[in-house]
C-alpha atoms as a PDB file:
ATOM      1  CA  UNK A   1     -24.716 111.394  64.736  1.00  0.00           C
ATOM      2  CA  UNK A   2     -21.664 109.870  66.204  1.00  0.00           C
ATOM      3  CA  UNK A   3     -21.667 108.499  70.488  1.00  0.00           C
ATOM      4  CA  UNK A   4     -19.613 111.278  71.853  1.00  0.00           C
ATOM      5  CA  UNK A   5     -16.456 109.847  73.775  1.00  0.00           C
ATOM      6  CA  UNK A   6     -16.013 109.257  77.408  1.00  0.00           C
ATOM      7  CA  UNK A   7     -13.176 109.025  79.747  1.00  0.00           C
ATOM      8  CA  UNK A   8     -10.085 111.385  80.120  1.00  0.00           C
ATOM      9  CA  UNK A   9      -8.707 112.499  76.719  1.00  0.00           C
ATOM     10  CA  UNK A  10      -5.207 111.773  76.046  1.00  0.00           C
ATOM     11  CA  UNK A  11      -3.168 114.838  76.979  1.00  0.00           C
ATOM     12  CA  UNK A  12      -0.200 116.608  75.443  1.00  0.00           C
ATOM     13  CA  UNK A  13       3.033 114.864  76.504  1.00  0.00           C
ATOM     14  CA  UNK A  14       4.660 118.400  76.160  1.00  0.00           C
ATOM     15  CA  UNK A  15       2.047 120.098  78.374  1.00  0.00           C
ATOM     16  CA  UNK A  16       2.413 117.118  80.934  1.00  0.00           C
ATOM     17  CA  UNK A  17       6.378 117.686  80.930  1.00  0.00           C
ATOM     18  CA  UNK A  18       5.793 121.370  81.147  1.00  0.00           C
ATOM     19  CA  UNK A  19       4.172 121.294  84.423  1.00  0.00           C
ATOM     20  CA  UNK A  20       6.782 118.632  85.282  1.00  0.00           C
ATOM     21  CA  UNK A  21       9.273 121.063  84.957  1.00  0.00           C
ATOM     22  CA  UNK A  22       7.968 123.690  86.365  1.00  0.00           C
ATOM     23  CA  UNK A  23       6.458 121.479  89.428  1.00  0.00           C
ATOM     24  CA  UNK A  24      10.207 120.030  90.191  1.00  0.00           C
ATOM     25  CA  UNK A  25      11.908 124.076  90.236  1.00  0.00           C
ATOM     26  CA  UNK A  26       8.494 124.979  92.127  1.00  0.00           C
ATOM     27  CA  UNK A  27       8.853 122.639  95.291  1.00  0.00           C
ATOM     28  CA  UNK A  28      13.326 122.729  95.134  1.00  0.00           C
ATOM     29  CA  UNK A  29      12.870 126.433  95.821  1.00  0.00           C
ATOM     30  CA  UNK A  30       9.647 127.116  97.954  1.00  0.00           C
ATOM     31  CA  UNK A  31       9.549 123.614  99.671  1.00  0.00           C
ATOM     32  CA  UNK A  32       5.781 121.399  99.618  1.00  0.00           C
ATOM     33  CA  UNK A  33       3.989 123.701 101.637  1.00  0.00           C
ATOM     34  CA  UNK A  34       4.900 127.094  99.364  1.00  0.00           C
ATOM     35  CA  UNK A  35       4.477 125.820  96.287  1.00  0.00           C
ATOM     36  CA  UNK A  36       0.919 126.111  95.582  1.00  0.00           C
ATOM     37  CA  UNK A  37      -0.666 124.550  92.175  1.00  0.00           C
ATOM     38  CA  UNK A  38      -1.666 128.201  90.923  1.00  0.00           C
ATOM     39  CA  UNK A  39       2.002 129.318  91.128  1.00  0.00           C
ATOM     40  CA  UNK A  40       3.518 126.324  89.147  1.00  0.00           C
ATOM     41  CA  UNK A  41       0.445 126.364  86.695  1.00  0.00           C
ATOM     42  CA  UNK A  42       1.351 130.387  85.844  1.00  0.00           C
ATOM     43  CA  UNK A  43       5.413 128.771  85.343  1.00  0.00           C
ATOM     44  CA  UNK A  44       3.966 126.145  82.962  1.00  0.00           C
ATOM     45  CA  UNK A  45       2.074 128.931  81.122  1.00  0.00           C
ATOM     46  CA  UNK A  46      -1.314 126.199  81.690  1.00  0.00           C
ATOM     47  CA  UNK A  47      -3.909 126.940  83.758  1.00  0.00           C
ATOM     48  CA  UNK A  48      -4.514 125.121  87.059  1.00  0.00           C
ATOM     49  CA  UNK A  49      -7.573 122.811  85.884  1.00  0.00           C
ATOM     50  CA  UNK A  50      -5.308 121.577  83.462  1.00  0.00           C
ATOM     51  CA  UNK A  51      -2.228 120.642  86.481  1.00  0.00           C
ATOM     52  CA  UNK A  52      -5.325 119.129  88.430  1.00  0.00           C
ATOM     53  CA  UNK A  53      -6.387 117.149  85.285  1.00  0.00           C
ATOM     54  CA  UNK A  54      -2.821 115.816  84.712  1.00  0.00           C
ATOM     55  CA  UNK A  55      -1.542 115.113  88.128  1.00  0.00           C
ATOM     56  CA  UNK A  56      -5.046 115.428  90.681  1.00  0.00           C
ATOM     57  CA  UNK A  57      -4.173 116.472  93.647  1.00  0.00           C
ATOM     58  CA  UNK A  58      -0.711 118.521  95.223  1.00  0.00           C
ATOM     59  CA  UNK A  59       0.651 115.748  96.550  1.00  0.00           C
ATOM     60  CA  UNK A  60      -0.093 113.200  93.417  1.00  0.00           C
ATOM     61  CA  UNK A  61       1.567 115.872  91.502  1.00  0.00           C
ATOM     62  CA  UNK A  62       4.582 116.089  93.769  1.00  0.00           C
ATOM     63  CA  UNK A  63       4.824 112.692  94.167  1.00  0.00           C
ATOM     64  CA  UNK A  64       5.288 112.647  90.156  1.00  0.00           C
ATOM     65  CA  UNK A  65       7.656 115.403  90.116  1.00  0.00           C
ATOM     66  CA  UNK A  66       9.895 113.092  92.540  1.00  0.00           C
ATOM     67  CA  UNK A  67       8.958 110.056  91.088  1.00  0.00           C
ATOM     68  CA  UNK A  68       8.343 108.302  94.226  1.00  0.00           C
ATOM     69  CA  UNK A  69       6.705 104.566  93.364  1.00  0.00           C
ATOM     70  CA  UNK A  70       4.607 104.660  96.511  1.00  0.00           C
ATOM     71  CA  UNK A  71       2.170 106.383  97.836  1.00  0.00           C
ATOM     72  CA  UNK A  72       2.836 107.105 101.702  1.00  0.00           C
ATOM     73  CA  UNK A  73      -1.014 108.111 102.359  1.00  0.00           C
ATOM     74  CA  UNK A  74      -1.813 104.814 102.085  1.00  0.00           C
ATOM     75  CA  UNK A  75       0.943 102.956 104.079  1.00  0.00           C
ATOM     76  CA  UNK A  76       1.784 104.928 107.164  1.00  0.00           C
ATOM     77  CA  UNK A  77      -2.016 104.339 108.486  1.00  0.00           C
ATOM     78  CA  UNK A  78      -0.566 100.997 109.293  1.00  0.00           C
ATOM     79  CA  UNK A  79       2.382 101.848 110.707  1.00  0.00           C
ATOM     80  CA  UNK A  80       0.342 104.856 113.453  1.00  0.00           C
ATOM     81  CA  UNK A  81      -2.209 101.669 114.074  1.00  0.00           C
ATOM     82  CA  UNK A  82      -0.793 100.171 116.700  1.00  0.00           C
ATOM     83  CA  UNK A  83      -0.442 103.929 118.871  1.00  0.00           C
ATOM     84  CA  UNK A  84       2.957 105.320 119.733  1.00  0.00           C
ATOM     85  CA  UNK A  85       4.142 102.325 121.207  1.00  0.00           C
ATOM     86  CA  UNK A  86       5.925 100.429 118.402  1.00  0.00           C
ATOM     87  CA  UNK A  87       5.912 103.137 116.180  1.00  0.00           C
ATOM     88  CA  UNK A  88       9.628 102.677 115.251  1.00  0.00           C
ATOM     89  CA  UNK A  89       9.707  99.165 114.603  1.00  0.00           C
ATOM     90  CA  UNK A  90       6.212  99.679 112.309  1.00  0.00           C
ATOM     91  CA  UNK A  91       7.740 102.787 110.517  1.00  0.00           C
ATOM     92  CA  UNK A  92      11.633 101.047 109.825  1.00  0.00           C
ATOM     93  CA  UNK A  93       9.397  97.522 108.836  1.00  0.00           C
ATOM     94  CA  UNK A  94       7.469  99.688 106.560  1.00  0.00           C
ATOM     95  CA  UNK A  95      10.526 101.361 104.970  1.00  0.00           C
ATOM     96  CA  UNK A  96      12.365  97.873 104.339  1.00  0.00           C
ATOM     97  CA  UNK A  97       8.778  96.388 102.848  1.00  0.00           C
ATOM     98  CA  UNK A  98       9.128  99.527 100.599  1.00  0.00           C
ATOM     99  CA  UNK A  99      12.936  99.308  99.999  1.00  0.00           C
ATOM    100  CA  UNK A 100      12.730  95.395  99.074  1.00  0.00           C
ATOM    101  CA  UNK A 101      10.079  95.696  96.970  1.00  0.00           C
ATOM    102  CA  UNK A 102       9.947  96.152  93.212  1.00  0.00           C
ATOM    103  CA  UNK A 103       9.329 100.024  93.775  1.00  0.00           C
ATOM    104  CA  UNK A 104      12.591  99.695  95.690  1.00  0.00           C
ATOM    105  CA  UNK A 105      14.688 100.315  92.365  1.00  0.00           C
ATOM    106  CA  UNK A 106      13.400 103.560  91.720  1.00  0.00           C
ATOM    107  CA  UNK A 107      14.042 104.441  95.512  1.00  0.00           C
ATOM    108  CA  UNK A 108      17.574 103.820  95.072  1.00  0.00           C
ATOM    109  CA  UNK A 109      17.607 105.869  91.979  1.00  0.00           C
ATOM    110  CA  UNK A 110      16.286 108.332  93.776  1.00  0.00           C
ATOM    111  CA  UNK A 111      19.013 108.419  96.946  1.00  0.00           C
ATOM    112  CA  UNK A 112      21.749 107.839  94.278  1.00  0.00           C
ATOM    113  CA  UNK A 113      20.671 111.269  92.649  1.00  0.00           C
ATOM    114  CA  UNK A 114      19.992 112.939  95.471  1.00  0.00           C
ATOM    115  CA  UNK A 115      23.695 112.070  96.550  1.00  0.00           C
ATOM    116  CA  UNK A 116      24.796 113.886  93.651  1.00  0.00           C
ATOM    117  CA  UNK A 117      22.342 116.933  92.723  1.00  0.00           C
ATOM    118  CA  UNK A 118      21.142 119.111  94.880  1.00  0.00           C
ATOM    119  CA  UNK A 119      17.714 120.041  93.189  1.00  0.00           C
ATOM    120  CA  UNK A 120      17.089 115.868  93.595  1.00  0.00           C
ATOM    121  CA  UNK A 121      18.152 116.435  97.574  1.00  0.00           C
ATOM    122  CA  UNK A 122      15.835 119.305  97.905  1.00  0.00           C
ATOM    123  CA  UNK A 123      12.901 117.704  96.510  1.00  0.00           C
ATOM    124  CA  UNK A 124      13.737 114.057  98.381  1.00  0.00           C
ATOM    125  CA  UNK A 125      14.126 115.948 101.703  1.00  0.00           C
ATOM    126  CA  UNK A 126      10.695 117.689 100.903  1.00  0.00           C
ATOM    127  CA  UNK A 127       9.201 114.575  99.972  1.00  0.00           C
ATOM    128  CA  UNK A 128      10.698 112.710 103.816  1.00  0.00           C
ATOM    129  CA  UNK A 129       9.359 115.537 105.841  1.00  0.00           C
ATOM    130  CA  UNK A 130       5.949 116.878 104.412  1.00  0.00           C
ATOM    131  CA  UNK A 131       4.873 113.128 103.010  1.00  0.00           C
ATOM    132  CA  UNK A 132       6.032 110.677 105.619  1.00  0.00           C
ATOM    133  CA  UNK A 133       7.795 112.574 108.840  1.00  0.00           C
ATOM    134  CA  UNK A 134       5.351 114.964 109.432  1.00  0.00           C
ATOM    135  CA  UNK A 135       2.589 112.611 109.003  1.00  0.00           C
ATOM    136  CA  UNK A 136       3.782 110.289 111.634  1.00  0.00           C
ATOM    137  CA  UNK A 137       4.981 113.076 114.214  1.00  0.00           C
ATOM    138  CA  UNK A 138       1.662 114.526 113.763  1.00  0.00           C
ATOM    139  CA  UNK A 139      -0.534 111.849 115.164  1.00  0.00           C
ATOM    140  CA  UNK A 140       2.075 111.529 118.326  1.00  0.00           C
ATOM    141  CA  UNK A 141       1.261 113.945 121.234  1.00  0.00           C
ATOM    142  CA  UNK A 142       4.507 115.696 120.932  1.00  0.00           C
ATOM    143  CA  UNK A 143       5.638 119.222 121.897  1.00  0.00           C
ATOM    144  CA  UNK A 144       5.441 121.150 118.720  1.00  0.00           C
ATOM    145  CA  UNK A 145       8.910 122.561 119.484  1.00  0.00           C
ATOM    146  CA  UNK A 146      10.238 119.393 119.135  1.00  0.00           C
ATOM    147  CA  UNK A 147       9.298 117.864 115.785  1.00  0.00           C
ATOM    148  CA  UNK A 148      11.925 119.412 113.859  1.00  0.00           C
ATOM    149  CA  UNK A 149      14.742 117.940 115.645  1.00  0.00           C
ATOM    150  CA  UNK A 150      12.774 114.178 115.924  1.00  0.00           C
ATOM    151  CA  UNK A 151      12.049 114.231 112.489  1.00  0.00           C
ATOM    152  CA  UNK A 152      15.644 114.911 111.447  1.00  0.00           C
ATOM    153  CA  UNK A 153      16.974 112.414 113.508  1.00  0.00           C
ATOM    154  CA  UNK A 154      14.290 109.751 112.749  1.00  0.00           C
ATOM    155  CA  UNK A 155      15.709 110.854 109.275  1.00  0.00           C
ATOM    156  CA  UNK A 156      19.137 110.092 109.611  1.00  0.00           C
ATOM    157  CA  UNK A 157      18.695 106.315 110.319  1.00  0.00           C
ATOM    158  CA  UNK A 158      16.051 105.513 107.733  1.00  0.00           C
ATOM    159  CA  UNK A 159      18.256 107.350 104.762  1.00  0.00           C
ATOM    160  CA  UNK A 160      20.865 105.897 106.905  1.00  0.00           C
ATOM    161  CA  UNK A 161      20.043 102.661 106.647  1.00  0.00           C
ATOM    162  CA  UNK A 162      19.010 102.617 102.706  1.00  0.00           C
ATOM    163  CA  UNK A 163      22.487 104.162 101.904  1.00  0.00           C
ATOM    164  CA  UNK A 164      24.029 101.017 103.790  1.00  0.00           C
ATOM    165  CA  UNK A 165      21.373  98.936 102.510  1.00  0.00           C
ATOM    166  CA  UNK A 166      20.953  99.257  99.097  1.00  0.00           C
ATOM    167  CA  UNK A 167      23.520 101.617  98.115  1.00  0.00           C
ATOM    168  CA  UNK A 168      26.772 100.915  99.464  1.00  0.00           C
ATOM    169  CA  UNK A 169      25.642  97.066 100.747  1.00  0.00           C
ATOM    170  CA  UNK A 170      27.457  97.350 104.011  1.00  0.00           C
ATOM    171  CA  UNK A 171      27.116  93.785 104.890  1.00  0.00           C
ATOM    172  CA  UNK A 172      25.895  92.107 106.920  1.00  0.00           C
ATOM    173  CA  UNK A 173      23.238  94.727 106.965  1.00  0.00           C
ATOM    174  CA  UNK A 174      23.189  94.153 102.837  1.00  0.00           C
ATOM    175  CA  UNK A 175      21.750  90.709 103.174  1.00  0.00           C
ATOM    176  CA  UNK A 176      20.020  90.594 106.585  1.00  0.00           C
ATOM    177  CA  UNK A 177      16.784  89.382 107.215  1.00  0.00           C
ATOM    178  CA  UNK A 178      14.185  92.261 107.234  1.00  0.00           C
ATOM    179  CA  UNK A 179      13.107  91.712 110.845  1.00  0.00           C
ATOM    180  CA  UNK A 180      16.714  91.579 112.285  1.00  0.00           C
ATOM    181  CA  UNK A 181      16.870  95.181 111.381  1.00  0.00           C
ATOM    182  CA  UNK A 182      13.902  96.214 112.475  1.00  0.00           C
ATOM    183  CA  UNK A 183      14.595  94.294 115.692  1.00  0.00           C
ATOM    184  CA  UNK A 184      18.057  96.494 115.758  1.00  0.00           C
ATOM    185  CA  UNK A 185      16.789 100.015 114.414  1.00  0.00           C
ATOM    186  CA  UNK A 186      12.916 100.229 115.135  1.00  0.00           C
ATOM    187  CA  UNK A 187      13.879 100.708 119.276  1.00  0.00           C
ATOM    188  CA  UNK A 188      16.076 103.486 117.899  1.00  0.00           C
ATOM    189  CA  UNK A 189      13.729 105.059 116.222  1.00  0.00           C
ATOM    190  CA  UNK A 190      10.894 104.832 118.875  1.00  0.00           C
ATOM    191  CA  UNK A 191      13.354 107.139 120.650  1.00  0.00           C
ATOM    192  CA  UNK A 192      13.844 109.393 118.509  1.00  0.00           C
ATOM    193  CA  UNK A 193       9.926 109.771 118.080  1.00  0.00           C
ATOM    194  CA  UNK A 194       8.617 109.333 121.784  1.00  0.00           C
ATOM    195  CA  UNK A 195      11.419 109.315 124.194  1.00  0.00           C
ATOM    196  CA  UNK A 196      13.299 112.210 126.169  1.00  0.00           C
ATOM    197  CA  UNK A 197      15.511 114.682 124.350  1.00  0.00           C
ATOM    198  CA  UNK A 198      18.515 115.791 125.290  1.00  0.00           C
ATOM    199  CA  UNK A 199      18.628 118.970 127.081  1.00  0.00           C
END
């Protein structure tokens, strides 16, 4: 009698693709929160156990269907730590530790096509405010009514400041030293996140 195998079988690279496919159309139209694994498992023509054996959880799968190299889960912990005082500075030193890493290549791959197509903006503005916005605005004691517009605008300086970054390498932003900028931005950003609103 032969020792039966363990571990994960190797899986079908067309099935894998499949619910790729269908994943990426899934959250582009219906957003994160919409797009539930039963309804992209029926568009794959698989059934859910199988999208949960591929990919684990929603946002493991999502994070596949954008590609993202990180995993914000496990990095924004540090950056709500410290409380909601130095929030910004945390979040935009987080981002650049991201952005200059080696994952950083495939983050600039990502902004470049989300410049370009719009199914790559939908799913990189899904990914910035389920995965990382609304996780930090969250854990601040906030007025509800206000997260949209904090979020946004905490939004527009860290894809902001990658597009100047990495993308078009305004200098001297291009080549400045990590803490400069967080120096410069973070304070920015804490407003954006904890301080007044305009009327």
């Amino acid at each position: 009698m032969r020792a039966r195998r363990t571990g994960r079988r190797p899986g079908n690279p067309d099935t894998r693709e499949s619910i790729l496919a269908a994943a990426r159309t899934a959250f582009a139209e219906r957003g994160f929160d919409a797009a539930s694994i039963r309804v992209i498992a029926t568009a794959a023509g698989v059934d859910p156990a199988l999208v949960h054996h591929y990919f684990g959880t929603k946002e493991e799968l999502f994070r596949a269907t954008v590609e993202i190299p990180v995993d914000p889960a496990e990095l924004l912990p540090g950056v709500l730590a410290g409380g909601p005082d130095g929030v910004g500075e945390r979040l935009v030193r987080t981002f650049l530790g991201v952005w200059d890493s080696p994952a950083g290549a495939a983050a600039v791959a990502l902004l470049r096509s989300a410049v370009n197509n719009e199914w790559s903006a939908r799913l990189l503005r899904e990914f910035l405010v389920t995965q990382v916005l609304r996780r930090v605005l969250d854990r601040l004691d906030l007025d509800p009514a206000e997260l949209p517009l904090r979020g946004a605008l905490v939004g527009t300086q860290l894809a902001g400041l990658a597009m100047m970054r990495y993308v078009i390498r305004l200098e001297p932003v291009a080549s400045a030293d990590p803490e400069t900028l967080v120096a410069a931005i973070g304070p920015t950003v804490q407003r954006y996140l904890t301080g007044p609103l305009p009327a």
